[in-house]
C-alpha atoms as a PDB file:
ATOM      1  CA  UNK A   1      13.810  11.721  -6.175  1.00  0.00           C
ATOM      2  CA  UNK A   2      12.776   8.616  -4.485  1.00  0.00           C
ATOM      3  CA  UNK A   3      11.904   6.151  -7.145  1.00  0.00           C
ATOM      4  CA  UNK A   4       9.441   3.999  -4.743  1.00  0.00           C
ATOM      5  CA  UNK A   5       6.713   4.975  -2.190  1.00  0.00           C
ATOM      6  CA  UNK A   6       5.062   3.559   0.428  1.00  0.00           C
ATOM      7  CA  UNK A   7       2.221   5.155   2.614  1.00  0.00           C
ATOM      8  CA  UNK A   8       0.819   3.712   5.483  1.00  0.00           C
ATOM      9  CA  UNK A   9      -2.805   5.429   5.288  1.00  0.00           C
ATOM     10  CA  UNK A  10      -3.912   6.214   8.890  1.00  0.00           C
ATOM     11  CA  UNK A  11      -6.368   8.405  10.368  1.00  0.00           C
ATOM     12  CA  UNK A  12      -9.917   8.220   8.217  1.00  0.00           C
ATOM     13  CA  UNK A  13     -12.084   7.571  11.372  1.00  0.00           C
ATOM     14  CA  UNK A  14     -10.381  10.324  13.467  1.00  0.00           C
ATOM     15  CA  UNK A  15     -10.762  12.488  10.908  1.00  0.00           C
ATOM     16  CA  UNK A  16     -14.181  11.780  10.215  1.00  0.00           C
ATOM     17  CA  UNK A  17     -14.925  12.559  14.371  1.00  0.00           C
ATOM     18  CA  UNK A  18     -13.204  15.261  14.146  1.00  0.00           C
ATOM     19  CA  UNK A  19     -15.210  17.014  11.133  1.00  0.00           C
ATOM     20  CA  UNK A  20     -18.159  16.613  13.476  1.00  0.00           C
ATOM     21  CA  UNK A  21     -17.141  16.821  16.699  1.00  0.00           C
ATOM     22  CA  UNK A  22     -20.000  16.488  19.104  1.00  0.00           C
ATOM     23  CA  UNK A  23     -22.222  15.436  16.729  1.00  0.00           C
ATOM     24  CA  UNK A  24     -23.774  11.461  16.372  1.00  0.00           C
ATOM     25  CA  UNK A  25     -22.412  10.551  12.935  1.00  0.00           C
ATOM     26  CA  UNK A  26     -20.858   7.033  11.604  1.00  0.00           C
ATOM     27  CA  UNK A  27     -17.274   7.077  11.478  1.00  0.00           C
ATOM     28  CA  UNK A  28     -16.873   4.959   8.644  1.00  0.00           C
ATOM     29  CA  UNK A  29     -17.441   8.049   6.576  1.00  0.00           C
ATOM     30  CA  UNK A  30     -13.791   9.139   6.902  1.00  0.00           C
ATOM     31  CA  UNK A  31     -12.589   5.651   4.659  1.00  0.00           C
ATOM     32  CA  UNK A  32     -15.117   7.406   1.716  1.00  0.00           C
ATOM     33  CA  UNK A  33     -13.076  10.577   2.568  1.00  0.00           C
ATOM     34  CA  UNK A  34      -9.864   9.076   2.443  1.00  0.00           C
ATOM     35  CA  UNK A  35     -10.574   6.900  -0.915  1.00  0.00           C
ATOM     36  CA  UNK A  36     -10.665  10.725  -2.526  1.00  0.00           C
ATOM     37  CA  UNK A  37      -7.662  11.458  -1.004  1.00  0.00           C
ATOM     38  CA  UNK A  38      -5.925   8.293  -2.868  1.00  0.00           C
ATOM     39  CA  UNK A  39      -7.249   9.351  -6.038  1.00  0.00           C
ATOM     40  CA  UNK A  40      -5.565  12.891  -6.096  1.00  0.00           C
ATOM     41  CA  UNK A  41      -2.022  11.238  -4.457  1.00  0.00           C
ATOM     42  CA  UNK A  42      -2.350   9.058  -6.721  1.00  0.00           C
ATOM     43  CA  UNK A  43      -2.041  11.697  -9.538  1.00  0.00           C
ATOM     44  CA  UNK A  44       0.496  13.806  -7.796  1.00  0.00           C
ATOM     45  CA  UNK A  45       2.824  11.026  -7.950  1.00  0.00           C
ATOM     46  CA  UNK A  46       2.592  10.715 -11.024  1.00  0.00           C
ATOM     47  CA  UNK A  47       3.331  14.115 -11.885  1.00  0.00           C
ATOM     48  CA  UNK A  48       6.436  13.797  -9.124  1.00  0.00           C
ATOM     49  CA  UNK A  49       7.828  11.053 -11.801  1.00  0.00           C
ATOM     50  CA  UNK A  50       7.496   8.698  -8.520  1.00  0.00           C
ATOM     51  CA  UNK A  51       7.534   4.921 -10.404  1.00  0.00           C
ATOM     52  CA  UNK A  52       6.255   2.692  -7.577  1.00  0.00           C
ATOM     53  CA  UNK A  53       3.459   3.768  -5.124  1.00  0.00           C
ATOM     54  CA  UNK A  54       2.802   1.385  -2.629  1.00  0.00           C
ATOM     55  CA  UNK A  55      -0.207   1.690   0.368  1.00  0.00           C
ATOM     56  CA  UNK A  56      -1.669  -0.347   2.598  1.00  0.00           C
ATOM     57  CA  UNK A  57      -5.077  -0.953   1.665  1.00  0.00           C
ATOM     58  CA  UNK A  58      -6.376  -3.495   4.475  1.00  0.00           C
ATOM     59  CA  UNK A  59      -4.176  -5.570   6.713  1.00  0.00           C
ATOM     60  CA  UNK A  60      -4.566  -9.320   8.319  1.00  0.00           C
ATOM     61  CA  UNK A  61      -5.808  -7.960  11.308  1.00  0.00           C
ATOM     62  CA  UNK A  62      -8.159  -5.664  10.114  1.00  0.00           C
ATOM     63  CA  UNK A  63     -10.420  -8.591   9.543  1.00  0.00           C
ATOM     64  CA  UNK A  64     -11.421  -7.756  13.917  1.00  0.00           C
ATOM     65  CA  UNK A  65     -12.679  -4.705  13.033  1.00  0.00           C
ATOM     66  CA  UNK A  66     -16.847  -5.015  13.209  1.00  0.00           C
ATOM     67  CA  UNK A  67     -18.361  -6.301  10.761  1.00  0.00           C
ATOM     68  CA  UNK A  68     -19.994  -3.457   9.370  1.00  0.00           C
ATOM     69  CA  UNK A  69     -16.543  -1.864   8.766  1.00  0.00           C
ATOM     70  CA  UNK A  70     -15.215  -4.298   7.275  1.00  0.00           C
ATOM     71  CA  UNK A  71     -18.233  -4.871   4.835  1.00  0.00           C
ATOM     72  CA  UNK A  72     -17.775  -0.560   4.157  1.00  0.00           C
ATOM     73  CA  UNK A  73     -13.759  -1.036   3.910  1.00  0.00           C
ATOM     74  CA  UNK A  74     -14.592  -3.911   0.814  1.00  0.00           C
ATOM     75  CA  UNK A  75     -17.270  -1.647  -0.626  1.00  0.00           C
ATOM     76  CA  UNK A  76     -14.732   0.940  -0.979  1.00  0.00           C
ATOM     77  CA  UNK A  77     -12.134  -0.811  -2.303  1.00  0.00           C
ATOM     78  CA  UNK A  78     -14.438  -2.147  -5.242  1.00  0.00           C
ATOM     79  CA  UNK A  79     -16.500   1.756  -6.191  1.00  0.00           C
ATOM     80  CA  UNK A  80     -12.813   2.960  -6.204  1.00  0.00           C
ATOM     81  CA  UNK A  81     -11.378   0.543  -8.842  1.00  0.00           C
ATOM     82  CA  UNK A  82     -14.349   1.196 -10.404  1.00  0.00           C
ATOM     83  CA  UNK A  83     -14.718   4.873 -10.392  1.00  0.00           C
ATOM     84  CA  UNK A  84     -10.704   5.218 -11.295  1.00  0.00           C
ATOM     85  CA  UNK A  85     -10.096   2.542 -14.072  1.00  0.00           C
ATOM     86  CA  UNK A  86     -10.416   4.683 -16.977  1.00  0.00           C
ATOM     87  CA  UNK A  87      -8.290   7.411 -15.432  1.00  0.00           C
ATOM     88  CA  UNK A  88      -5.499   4.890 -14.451  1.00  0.00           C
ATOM     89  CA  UNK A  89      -5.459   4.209 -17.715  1.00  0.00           C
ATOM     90  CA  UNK A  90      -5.364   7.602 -19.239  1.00  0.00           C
ATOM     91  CA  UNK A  91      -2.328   9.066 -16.883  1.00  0.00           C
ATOM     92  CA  UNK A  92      -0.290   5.623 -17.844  1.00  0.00           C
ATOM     93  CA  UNK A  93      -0.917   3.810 -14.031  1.00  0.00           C
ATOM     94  CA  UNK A  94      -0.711   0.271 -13.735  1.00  0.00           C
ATOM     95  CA  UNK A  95      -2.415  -1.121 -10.735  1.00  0.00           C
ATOM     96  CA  UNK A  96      -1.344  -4.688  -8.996  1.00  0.00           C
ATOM     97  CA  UNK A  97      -2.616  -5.744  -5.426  1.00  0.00           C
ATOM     98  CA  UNK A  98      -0.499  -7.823  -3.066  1.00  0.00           C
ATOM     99  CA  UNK A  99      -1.710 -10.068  -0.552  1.00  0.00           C
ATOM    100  CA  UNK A 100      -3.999 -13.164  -0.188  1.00  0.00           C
ATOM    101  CA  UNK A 101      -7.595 -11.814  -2.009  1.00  0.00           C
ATOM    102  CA  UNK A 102      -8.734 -15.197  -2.156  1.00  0.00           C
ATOM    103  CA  UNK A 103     -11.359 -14.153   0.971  1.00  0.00           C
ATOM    104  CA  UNK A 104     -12.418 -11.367  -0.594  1.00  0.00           C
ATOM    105  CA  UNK A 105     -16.187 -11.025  -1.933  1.00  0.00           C
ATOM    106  CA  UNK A 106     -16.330 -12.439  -5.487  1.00  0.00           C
ATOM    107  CA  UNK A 107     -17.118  -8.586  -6.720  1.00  0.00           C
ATOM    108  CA  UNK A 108     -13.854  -6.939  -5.700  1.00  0.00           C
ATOM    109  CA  UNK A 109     -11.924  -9.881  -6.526  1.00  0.00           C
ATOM    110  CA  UNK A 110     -13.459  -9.134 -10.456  1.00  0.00           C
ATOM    111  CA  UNK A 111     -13.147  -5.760  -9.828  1.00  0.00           C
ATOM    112  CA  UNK A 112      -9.400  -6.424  -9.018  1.00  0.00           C
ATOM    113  CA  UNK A 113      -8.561  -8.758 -11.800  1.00  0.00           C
ATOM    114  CA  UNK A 114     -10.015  -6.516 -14.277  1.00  0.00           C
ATOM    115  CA  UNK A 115      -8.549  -3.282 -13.412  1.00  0.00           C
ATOM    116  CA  UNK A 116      -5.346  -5.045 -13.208  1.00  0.00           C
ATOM    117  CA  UNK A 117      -5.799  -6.340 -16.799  1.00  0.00           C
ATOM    118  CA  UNK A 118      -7.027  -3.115 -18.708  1.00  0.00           C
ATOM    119  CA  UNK A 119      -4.081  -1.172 -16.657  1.00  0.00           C
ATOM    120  CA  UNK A 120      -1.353  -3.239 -17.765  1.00  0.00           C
ATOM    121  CA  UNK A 121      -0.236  -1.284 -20.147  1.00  0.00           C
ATOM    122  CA  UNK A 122       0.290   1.764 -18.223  1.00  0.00           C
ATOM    123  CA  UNK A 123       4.655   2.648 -18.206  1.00  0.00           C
ATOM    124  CA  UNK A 124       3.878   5.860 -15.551  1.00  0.00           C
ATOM    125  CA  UNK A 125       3.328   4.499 -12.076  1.00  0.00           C
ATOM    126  CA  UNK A 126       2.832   1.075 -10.852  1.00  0.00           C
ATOM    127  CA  UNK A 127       0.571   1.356  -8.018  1.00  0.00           C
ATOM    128  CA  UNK A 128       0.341  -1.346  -5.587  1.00  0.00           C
ATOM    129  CA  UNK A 129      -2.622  -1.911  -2.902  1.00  0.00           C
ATOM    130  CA  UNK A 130      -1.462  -3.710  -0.665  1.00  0.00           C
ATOM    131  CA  UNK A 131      -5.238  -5.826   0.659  1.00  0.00           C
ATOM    132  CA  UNK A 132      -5.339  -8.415   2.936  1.00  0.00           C
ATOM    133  CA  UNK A 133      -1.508  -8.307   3.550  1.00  0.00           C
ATOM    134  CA  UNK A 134       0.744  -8.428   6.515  1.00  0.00           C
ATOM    135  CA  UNK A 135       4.498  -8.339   6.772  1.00  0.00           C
ATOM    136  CA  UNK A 136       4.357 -11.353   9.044  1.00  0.00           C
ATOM    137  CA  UNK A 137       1.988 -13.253   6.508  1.00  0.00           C
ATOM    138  CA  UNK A 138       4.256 -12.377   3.661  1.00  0.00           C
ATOM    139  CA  UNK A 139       6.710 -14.089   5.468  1.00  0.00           C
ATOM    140  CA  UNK A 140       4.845 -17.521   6.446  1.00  0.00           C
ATOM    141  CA  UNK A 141       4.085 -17.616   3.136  1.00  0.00           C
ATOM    142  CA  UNK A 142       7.878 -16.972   1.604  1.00  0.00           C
ATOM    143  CA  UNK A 143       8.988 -19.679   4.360  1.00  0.00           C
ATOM    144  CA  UNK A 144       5.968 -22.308   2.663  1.00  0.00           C
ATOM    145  CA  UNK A 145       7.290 -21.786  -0.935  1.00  0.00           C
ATOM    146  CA  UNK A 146      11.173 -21.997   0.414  1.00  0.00           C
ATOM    147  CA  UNK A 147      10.323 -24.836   1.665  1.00  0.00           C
ATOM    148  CA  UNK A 148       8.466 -26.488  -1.367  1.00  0.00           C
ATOM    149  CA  UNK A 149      11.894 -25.840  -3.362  1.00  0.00           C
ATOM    150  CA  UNK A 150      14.265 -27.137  -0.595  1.00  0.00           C
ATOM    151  CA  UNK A 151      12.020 -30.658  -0.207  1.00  0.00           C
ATOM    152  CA  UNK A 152      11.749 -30.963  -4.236  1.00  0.00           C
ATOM    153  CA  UNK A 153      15.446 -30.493  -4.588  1.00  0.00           C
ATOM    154  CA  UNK A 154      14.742 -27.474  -6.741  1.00  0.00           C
ATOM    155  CA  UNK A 155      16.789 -25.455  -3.905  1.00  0.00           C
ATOM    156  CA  UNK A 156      19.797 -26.303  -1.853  1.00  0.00           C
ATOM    157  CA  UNK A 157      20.116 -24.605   1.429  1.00  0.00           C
ATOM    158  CA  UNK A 158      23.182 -22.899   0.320  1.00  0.00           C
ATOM    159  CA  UNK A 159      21.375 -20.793  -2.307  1.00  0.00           C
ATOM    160  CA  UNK A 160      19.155 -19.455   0.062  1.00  0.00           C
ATOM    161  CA  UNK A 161      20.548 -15.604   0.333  1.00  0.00           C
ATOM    162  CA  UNK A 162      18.641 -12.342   1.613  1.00  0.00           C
ATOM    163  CA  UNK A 163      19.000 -11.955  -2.861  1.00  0.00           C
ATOM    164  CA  UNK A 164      16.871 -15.411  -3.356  1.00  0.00           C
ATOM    165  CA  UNK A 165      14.616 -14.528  -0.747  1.00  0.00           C
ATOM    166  CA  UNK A 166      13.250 -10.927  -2.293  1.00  0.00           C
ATOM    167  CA  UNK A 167      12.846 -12.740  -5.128  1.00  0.00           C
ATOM    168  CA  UNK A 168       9.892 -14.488  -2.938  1.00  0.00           C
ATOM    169  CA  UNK A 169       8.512 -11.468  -1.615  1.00  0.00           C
ATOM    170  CA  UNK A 170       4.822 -10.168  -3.304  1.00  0.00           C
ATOM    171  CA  UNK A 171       6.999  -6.838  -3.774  1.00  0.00           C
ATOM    172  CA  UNK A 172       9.486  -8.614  -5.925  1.00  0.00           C
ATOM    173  CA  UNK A 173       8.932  -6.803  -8.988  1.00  0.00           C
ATOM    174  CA  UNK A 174       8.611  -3.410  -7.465  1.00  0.00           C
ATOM    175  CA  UNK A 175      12.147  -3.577  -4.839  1.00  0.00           C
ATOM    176  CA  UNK A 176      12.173  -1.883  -1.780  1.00  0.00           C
ATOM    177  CA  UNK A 177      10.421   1.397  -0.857  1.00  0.00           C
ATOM    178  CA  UNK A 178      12.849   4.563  -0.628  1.00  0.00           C
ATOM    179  CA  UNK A 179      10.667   6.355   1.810  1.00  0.00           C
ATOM    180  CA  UNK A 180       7.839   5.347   4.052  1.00  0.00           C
ATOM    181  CA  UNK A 181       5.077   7.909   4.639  1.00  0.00           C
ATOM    182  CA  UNK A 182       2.783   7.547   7.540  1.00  0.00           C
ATOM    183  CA  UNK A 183       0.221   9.913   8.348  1.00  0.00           C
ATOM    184  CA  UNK A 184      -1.881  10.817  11.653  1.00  0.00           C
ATOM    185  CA  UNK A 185       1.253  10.985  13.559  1.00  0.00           C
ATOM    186  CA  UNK A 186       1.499   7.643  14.624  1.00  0.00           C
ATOM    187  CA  UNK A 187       5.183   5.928  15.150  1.00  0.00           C
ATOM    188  CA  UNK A 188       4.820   2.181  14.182  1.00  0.00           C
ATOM    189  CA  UNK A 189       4.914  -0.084  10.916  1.00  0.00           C
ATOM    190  CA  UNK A 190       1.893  -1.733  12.060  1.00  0.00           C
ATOM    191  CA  UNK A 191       3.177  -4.975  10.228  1.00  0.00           C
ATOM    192  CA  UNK A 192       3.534  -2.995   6.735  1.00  0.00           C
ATOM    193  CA  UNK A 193       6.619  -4.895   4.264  1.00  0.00           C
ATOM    194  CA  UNK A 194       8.524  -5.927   7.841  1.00  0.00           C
ATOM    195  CA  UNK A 195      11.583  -6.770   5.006  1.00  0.00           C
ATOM    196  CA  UNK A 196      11.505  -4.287   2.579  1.00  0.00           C
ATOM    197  CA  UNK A 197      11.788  -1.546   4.973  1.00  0.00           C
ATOM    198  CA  UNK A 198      14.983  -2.234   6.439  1.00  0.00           C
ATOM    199  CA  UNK A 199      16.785   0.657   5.064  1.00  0.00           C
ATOM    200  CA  UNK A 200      13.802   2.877   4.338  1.00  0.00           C
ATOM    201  CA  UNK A 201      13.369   6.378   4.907  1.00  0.00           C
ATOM    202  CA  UNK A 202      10.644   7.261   7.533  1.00  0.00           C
ATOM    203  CA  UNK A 203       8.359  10.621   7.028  1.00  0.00           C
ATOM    204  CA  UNK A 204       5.855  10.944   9.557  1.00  0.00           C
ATOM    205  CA  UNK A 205       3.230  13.569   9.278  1.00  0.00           C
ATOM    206  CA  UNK A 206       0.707  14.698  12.031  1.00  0.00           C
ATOM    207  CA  UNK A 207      -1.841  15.017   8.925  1.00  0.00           C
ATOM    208  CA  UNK A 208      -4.381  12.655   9.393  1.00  0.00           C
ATOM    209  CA  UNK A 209      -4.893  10.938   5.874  1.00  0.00           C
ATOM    210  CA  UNK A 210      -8.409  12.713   4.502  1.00  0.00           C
ATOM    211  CA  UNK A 211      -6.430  16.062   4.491  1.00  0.00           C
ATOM    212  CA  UNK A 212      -3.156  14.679   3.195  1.00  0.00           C
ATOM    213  CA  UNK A 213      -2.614  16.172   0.102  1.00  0.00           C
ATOM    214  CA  UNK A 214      -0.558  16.912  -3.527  1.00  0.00           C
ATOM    215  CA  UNK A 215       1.613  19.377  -1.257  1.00  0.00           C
ATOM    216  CA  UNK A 216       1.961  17.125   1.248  1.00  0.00           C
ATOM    217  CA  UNK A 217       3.655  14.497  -0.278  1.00  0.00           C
ATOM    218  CA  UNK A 218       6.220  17.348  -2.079  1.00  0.00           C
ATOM    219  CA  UNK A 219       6.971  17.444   1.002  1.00  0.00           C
ATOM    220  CA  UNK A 220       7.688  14.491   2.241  1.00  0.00           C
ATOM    221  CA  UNK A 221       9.993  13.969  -1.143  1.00  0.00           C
ATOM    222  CA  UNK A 222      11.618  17.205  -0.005  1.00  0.00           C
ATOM    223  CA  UNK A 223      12.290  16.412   3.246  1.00  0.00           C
ATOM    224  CA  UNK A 224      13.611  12.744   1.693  1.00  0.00           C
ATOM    225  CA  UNK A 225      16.316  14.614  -0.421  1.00  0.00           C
ATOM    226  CA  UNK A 226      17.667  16.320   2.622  1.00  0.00           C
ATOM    227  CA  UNK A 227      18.394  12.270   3.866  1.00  0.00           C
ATOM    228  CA  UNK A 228      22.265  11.060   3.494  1.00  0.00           C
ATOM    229  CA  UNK A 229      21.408   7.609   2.865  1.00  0.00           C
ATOM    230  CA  UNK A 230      24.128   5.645   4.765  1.00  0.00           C
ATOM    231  CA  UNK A 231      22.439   1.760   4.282  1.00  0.00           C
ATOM    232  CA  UNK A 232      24.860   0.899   7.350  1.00  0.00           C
ATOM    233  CA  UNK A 233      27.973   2.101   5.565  1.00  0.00           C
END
């Protein structure tokens, strides 16, 4: 059973032209769609005994999407902390975001901070959103506080080892992700934990992400246990 998780969660506005093909409608309706769709894989992997659940929530480069998504993206974000905090709580699920929040609207950073805090007792699942994050940013920002130690003398060069350097990473408490999900068929990291995924196991699904579901990610774990996990060796 892999003990960590990571999903890449693509396809909500392909799915959301699909459900009404030739018709006008906004696309932005497939990100409502596929906020359900975290809620119940949320709750499967916690039946699966999964421990760590990582997704990406919204990257550094989403920020050039229009404005209006990115407004509906936010909006999301905060009505699902809000609408889920009691049930993360009641199925044991401890919730911590990675990445730089500080440009976030004042109302999901609360929203954040205060799921975080009445979740932190949960010993099921830590689930980790993954918001304004990229692998690439993660690493400018491991390089800044590397270098902080080095020129305070706190760090000599010598001690720097790929070991010191996870300990940096925002996923240090969680370690690396055993398998990778993505959905909607697409074959790319799209700058998703660039380090942590060196020896991860890859499971991509044509499924776009609004119709990914509970049997779904059985089987991805399924298809994960079939893996001979060589690391190199």
């Amino acid at each position: 059973m892999p003990r960590h998780i990571a999903i890449i969660m693509d396809g909500n506005r392909r799915w959301m032209r699909k459900q009404f093909l030739g018709k006008e409608t906004n696309p932005l309706g497939g990100h409502w769609a596929g906020a359900e769709t975290l809620t119940k894989v949320v709750e499967a992997a916690c039946d699966l005994g999964i421990k760590v659940l990582t997704v990406f929530g919204f990257s550094t480069e989403n920020w050039g999407r229009s404005p209006e998504e990115v407004t509906t993206l936010l909006k999301i974000f905060e009505t699902y902390l809000e609408n889920n905090r009691q049930k993360m709580v009641k199925q044991g699920v401890r919730l911590h975001v990675i990445g730089e929040i500080s440009p976030f609207p004042p109302e999901l950073k609360k929203a954040i901070d205060l799921t975080c805090q009445v979740t932190e007792g949960g010993r099921e699942l830590d689930f980790v959103i993954a918001l304004n994050y990229g692998g690439r940013d993660e690493m400018r920002r491991v390089m800044q506080k590397l270098a902080e130690e080095l020129l305070s003398g706190r760090l000599d060069k010598e001690q720097i080892t790929e070991k010191s350097i996870a300990q940096y990473l925002d996923t240090a408490p969680f370690g690396d992700p055993d398998l990778l999900v993505r959905t909607s068929g697409e074959r790319r990291i799209s700058n998703f934990l660039l380090w942590q995924l060196a020896y991860t196991e890859v499971y991509i699904t044509e499924t776009l992400w609004p119709d990914f579901s509970e049997k779904d990610l059985l089987k991805a774990v399924l298809d994960f246990q079939k893996r001979q996990r060589r690391r190199g060796k």
